[in-house]
N, C-alpha and C. Protein backbone atom coordinates (compact mmCIF):
# COMPACT_ATOMS: atom_id res chain seq x y z
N UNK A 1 -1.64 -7.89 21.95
CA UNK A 1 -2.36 -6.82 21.30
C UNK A 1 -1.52 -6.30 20.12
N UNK A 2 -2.13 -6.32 19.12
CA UNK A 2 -0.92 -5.57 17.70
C UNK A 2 -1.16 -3.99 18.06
N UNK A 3 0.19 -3.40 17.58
CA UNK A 3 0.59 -2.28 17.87
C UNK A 3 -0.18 -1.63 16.58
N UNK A 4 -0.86 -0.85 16.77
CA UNK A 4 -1.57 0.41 15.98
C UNK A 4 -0.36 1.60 15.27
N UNK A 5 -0.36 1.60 14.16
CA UNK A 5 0.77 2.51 13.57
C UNK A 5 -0.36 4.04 13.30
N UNK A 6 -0.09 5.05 13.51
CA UNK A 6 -0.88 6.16 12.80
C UNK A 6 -0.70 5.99 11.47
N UNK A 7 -1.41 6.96 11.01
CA UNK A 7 -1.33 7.09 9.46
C UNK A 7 -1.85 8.24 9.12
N UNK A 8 -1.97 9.25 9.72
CA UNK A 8 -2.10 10.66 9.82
C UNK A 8 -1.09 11.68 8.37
N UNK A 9 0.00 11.20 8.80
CA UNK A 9 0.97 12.26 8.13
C UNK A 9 1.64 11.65 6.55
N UNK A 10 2.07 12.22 6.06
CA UNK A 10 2.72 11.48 4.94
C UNK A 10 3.73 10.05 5.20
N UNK A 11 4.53 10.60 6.48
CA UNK A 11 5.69 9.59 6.47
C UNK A 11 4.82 8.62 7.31
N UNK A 12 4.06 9.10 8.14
CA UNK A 12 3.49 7.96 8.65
C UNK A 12 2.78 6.96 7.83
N UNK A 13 2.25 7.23 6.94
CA UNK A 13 1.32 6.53 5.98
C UNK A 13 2.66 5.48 5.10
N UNK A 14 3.36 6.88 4.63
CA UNK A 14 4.88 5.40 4.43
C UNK A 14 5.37 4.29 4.82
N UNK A 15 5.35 4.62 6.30
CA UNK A 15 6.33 4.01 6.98
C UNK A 15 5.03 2.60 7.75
N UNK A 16 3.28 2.80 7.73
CA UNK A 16 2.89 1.81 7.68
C UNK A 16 2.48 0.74 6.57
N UNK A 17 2.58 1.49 5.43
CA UNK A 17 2.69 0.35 4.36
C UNK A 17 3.90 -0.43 3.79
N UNK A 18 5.06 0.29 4.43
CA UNK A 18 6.35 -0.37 4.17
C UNK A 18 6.40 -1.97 5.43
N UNK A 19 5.81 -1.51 6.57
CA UNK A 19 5.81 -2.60 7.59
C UNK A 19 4.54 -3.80 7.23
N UNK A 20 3.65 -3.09 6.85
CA UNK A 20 2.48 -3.99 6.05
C UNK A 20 3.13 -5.01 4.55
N UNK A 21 4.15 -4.45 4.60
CA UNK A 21 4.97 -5.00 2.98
C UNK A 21 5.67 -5.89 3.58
N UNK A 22 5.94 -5.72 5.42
CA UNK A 22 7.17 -6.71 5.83
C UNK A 22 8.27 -6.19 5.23
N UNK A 23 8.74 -5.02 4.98
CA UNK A 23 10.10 -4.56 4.72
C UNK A 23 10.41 -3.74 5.90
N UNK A 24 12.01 -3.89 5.98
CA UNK A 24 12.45 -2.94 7.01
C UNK A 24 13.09 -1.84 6.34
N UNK A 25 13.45 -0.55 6.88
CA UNK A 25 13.77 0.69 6.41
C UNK A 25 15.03 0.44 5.67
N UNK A 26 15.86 -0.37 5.67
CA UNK A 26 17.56 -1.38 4.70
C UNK A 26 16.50 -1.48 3.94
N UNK A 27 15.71 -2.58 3.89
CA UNK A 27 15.24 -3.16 2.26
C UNK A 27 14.85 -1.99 1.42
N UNK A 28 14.12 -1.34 2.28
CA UNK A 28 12.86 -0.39 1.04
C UNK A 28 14.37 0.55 0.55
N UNK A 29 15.50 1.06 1.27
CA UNK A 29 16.43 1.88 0.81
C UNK A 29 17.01 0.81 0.02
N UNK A 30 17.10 0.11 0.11
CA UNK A 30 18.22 -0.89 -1.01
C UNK A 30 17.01 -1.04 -2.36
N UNK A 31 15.90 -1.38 -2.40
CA UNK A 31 15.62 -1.48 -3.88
C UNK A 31 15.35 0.00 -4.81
N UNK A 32 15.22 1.11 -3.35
CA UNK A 32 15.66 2.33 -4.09
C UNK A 32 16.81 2.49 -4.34
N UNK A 33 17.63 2.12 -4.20
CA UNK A 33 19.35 2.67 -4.33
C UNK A 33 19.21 3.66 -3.78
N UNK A 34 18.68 4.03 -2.16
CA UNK A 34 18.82 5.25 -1.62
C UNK A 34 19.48 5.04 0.23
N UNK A 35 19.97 5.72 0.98
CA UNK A 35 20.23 5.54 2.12
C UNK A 35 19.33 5.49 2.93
N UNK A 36 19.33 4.55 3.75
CA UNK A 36 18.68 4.19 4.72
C UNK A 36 17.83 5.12 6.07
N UNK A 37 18.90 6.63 5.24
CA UNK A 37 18.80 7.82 6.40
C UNK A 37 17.67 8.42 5.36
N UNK A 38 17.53 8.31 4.45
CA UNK A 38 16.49 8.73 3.64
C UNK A 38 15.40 8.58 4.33
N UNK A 39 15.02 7.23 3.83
CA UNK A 39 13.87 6.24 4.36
C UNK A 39 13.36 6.98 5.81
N UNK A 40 14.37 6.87 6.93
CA UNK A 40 14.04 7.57 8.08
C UNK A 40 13.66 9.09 7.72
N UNK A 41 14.38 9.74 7.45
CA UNK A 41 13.80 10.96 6.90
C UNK A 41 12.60 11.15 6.54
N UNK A 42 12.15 10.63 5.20
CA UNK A 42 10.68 10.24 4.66
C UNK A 42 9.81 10.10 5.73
N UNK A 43 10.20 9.02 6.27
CA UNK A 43 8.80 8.35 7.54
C UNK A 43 8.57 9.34 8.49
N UNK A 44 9.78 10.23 9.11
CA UNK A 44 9.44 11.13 10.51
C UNK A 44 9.47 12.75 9.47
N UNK A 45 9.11 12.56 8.40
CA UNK A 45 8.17 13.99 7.57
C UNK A 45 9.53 15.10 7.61
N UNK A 46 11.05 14.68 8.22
CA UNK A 46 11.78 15.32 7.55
C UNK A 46 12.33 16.03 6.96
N UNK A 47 11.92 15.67 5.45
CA UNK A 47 11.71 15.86 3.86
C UNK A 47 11.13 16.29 3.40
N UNK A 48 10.91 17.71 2.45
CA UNK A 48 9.78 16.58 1.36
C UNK A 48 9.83 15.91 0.23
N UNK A 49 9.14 15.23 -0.27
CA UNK A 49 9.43 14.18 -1.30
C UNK A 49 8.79 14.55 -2.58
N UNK A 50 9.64 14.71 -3.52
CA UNK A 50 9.38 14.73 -4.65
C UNK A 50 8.37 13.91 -5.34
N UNK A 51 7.45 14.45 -6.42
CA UNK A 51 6.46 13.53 -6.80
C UNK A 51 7.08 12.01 -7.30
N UNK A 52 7.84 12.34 -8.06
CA UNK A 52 8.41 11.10 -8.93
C UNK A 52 9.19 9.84 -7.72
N UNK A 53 9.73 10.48 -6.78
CA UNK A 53 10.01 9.82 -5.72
C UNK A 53 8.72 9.19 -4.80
N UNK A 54 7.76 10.17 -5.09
CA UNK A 54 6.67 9.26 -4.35
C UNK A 54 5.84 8.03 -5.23
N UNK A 55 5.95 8.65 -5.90
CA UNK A 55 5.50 7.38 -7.00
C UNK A 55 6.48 6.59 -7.30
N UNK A 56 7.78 6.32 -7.06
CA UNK A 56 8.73 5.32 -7.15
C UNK A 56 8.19 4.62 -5.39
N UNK A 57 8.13 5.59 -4.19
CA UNK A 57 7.73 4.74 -3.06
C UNK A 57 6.18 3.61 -3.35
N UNK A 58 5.32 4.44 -3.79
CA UNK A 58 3.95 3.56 -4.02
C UNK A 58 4.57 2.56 -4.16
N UNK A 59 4.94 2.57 -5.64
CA UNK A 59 5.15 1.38 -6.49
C UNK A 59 5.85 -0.16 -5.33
N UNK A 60 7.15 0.45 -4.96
CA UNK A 60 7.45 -0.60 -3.97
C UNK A 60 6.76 -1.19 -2.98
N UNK A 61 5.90 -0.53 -2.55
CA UNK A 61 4.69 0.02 -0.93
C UNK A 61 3.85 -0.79 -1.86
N UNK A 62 3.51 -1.45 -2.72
CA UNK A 62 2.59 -1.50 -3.09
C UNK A 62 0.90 -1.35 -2.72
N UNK A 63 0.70 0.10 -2.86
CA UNK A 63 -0.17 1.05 -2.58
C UNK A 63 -0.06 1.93 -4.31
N UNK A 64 -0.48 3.65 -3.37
CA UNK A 64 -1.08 4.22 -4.50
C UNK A 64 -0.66 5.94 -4.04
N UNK A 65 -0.22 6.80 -4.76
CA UNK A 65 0.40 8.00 -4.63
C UNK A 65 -1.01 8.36 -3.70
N UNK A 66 -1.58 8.25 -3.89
CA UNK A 66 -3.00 9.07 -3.36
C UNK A 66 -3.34 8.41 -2.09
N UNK A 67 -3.05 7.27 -1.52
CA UNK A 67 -3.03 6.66 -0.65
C UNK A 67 -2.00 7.56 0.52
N UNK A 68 -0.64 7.46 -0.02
CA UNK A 68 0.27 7.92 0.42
C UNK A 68 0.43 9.27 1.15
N UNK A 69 -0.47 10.39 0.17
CA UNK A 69 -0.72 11.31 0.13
C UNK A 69 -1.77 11.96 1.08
N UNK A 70 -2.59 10.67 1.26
CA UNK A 70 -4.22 10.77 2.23
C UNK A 70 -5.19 11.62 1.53
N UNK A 71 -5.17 11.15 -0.18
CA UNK A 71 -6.21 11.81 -0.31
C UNK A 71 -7.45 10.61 -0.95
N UNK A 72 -6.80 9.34 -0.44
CA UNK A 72 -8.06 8.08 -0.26
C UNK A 72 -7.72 7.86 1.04
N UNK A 73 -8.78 6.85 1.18
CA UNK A 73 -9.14 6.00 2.32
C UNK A 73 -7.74 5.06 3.12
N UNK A 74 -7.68 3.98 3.94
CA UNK A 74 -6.45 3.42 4.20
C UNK A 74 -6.17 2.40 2.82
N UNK A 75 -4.73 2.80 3.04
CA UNK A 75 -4.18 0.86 1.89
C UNK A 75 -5.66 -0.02 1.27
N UNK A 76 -5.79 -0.40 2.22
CA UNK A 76 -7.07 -1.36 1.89
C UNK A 76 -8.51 -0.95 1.21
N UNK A 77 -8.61 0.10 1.32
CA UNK A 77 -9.58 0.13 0.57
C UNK A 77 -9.32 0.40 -1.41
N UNK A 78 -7.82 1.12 -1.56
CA UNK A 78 -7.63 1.13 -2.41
C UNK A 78 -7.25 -0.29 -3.40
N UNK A 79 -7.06 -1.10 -2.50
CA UNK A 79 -7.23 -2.24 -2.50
C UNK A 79 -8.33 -3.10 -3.29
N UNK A 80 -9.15 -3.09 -1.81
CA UNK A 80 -10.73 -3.25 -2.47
C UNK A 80 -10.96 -2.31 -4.11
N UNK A 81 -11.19 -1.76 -3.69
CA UNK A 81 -11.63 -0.97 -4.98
C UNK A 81 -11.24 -1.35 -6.63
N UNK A 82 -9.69 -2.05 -5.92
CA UNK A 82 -9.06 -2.45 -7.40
C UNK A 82 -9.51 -3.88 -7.69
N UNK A 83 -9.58 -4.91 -6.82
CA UNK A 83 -10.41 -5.75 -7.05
C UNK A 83 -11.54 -5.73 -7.48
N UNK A 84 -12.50 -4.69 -7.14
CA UNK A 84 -14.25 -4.75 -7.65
C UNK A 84 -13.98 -4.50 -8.88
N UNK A 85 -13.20 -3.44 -9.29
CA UNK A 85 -12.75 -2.94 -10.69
C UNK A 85 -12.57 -4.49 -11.53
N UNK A 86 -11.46 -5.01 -11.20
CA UNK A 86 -11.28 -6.37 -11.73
C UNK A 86 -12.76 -7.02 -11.66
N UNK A 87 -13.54 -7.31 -10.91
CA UNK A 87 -14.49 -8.22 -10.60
C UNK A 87 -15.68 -7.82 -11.58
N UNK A 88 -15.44 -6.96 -11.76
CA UNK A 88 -16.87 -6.46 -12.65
C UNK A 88 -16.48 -6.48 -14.05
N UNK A 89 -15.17 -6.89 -14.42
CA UNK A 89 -14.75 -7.07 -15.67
C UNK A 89 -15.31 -8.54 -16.21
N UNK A 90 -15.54 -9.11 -15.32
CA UNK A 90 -15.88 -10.99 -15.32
C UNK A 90 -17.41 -10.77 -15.85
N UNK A 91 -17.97 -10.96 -17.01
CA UNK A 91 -19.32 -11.01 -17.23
C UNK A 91 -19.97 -12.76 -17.28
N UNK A 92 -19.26 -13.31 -17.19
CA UNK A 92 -19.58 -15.03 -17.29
C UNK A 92 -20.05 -15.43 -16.02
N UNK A 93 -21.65 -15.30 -15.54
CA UNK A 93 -21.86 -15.23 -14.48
C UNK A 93 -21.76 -16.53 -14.36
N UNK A 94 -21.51 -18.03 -14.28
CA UNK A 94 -20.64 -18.99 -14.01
C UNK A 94 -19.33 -18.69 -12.89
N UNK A 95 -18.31 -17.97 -14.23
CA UNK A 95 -17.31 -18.16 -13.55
C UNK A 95 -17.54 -16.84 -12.53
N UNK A 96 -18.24 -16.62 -12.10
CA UNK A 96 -18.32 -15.40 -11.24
C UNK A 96 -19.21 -16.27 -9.98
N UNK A 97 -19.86 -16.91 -10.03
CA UNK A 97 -20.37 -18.21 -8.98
C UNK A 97 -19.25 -18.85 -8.68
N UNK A 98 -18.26 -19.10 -9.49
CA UNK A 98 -16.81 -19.86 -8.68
C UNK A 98 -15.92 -19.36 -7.98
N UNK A 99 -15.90 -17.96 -8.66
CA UNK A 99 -15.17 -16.94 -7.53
C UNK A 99 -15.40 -16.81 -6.46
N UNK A 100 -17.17 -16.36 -6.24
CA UNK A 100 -17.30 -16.30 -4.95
C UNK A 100 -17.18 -17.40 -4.13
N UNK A 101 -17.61 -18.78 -4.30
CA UNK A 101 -17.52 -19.50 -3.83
C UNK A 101 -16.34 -19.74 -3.59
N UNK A 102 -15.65 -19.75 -4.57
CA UNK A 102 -13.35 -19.83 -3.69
C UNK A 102 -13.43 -18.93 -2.67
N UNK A 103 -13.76 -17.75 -2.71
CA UNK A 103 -13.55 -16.53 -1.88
C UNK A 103 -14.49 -17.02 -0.78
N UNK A 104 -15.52 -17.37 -0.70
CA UNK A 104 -16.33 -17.78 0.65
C UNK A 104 -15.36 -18.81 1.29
N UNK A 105 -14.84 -19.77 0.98
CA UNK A 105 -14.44 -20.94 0.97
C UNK A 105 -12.80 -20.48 1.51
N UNK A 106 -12.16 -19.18 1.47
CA UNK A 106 -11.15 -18.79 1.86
C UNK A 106 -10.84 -17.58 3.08
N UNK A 107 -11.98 -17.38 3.34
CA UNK A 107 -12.31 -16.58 4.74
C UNK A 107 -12.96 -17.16 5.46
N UNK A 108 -13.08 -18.73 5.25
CA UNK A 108 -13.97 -18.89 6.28
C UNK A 108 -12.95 -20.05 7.18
């Protein structure tokens, strides 16, 4: 059974997109140049975190301050969203029949 992370609180929301990234609490402090006691800090709400610091976390998390923040939906939808954005930029309805078809052709 996969273990269910909350995502309720700020650090919680951190600390599941850092594990969704496959980083452990060393990495994400090492490409910040920050201590590792940080990181822990951050995740168990601690702290609080400066904007510019949270937007240096997104960026790594690759997520979204507003994600982070809980004032969207989970990771994934911000996700989604950035893809449709992209997808609707494609007006060559051709190459927009090949897309989907890769994309059918890759979930299935």
């Amino acid at each position: 059974m996969k273990n269910i992370i909350k995502e309720e609180t700020l650090g919680q929301r951190i600390k599941a997109a850092r594990i969704r990234m496959g980083m452990t609490q060393e990495q994400l402090a090492e490409v910040m140049c920050i201590p590792k006691s940080t990181i822990s800090a951050y995740e168990n709400d601690k702290v609080d975190i400066k904007g510019s610091v949270l937007v240096e976390l997104s960026k790594h998390l690759d997520t979204t301050p507003n994600y982070l923040l809980g004032l969207e939906g989970k990771e994934e939808d911000a996700y989604l969203k950035e893809i449709n954005s992209l997808l609707a930029k494609i007006t060559n309805i051709k190459i927009r029949r090949i897309l989907k078809t890769q994309i059918e052709a890759l979930v299935k």
